[in-house]
C-alpha atoms as a PDB file:
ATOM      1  CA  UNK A   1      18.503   0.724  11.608  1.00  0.00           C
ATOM      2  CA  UNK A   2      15.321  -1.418  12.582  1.00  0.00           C
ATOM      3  CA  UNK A   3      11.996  -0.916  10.178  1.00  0.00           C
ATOM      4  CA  UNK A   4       8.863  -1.977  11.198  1.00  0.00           C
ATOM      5  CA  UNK A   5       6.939  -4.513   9.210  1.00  0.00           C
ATOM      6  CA  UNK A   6       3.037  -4.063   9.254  1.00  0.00           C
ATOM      7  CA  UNK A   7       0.588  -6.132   7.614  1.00  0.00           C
ATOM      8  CA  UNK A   8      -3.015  -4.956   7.562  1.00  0.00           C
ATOM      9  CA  UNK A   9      -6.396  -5.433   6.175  1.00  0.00           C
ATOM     10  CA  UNK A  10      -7.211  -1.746   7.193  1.00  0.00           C
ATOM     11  CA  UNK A  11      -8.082   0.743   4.407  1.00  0.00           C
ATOM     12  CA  UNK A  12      -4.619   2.998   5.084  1.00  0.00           C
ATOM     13  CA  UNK A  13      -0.987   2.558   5.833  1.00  0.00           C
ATOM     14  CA  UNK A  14       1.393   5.339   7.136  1.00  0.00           C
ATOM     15  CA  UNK A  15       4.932   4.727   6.601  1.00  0.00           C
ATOM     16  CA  UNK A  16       7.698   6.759   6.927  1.00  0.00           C
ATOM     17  CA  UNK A  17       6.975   9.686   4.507  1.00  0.00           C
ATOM     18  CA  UNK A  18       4.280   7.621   2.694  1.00  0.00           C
ATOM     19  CA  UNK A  19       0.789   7.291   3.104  1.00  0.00           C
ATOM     20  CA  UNK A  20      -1.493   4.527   1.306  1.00  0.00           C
ATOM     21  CA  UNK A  21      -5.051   4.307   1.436  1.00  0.00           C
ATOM     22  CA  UNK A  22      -7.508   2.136   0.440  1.00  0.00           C
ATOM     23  CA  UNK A  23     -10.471   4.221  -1.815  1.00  0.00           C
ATOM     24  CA  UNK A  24     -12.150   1.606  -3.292  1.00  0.00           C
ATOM     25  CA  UNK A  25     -12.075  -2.665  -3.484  1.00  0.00           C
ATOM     26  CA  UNK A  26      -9.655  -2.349  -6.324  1.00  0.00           C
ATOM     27  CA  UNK A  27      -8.134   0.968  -5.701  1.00  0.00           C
ATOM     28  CA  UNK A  28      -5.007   1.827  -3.612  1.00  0.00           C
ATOM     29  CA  UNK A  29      -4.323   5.987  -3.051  1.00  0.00           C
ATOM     30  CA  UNK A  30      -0.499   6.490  -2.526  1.00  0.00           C
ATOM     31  CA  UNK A  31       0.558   9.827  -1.082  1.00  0.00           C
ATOM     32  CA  UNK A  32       3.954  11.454  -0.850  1.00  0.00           C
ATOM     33  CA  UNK A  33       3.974  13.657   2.459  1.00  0.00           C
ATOM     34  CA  UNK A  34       7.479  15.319   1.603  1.00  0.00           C
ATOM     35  CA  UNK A  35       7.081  16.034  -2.319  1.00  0.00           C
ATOM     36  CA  UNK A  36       3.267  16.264  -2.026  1.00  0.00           C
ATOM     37  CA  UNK A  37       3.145  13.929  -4.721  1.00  0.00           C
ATOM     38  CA  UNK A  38      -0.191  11.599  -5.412  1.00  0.00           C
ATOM     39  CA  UNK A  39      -0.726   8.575  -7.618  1.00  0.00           C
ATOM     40  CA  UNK A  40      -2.924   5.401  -7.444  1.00  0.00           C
ATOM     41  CA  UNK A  41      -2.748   1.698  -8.049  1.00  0.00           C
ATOM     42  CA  UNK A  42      -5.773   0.423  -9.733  1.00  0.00           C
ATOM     43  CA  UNK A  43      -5.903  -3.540  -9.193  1.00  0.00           C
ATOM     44  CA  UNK A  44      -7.764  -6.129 -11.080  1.00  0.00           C
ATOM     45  CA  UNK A  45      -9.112  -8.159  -7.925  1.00  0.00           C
ATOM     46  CA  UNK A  46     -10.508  -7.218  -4.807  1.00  0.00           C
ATOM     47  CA  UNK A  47      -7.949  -6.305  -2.026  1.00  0.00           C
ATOM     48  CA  UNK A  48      -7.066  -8.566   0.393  1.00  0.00           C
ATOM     49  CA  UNK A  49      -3.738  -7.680   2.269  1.00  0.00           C
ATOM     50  CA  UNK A  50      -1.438  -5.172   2.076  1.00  0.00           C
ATOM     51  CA  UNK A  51       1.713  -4.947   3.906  1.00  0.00           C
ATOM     52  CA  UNK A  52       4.253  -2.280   3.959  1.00  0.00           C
ATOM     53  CA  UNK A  53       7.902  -2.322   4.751  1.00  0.00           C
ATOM     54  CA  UNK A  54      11.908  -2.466   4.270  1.00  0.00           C
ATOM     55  CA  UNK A  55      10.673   0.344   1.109  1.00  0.00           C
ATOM     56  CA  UNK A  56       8.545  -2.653  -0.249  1.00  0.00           C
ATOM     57  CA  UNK A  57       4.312  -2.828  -0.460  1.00  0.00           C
ATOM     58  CA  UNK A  58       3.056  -5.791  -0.872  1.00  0.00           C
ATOM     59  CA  UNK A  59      -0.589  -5.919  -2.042  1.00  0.00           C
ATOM     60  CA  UNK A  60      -2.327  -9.867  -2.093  1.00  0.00           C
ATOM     61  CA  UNK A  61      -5.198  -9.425  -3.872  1.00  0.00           C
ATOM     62  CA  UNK A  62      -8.105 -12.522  -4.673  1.00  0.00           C
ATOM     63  CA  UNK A  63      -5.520 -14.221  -7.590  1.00  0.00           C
ATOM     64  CA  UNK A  64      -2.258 -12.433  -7.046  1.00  0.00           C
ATOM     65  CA  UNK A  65       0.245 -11.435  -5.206  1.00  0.00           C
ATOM     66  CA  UNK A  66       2.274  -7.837  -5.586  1.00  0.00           C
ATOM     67  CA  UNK A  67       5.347  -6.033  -4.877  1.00  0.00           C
ATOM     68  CA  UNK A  68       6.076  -2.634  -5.332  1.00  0.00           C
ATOM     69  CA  UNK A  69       9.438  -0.491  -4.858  1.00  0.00           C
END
């Protein structure tokens, strides 16, 4: 099975059930389209990059690199 790897500076990210969205510099809205669920991931830098993928998101920020599962 093939997954598509997408790296963006947009504010929001649709993958597979998931949605992320950019609300703020520092602040990253993550949405569960099946369960309904919603959480966030507050950062400490300014967003740079995030790319989503292979069940990974990886946020660069202005210091850091991040990966989530």
């Amino acid at each position: 099975m093939w997954s598509v790897v997408m790296i963006v500076s947009y504010s929001r990210i649709d993958w597979r059930h998931l949605e992320f969205v950019l609300t703020d510099s520092k602040v990253i809205a993550v949405s569960n389209c099946e369960t309904e669920l919603k959480d966030k991931i507050e950062l400490k830098d300014r967003l740079v990059k995030m790319s989503v993928g292979f069940g990974f998101l990886i946020v660069l920020t202005s210091n850091q690199g991040l990966i989530y599962k």
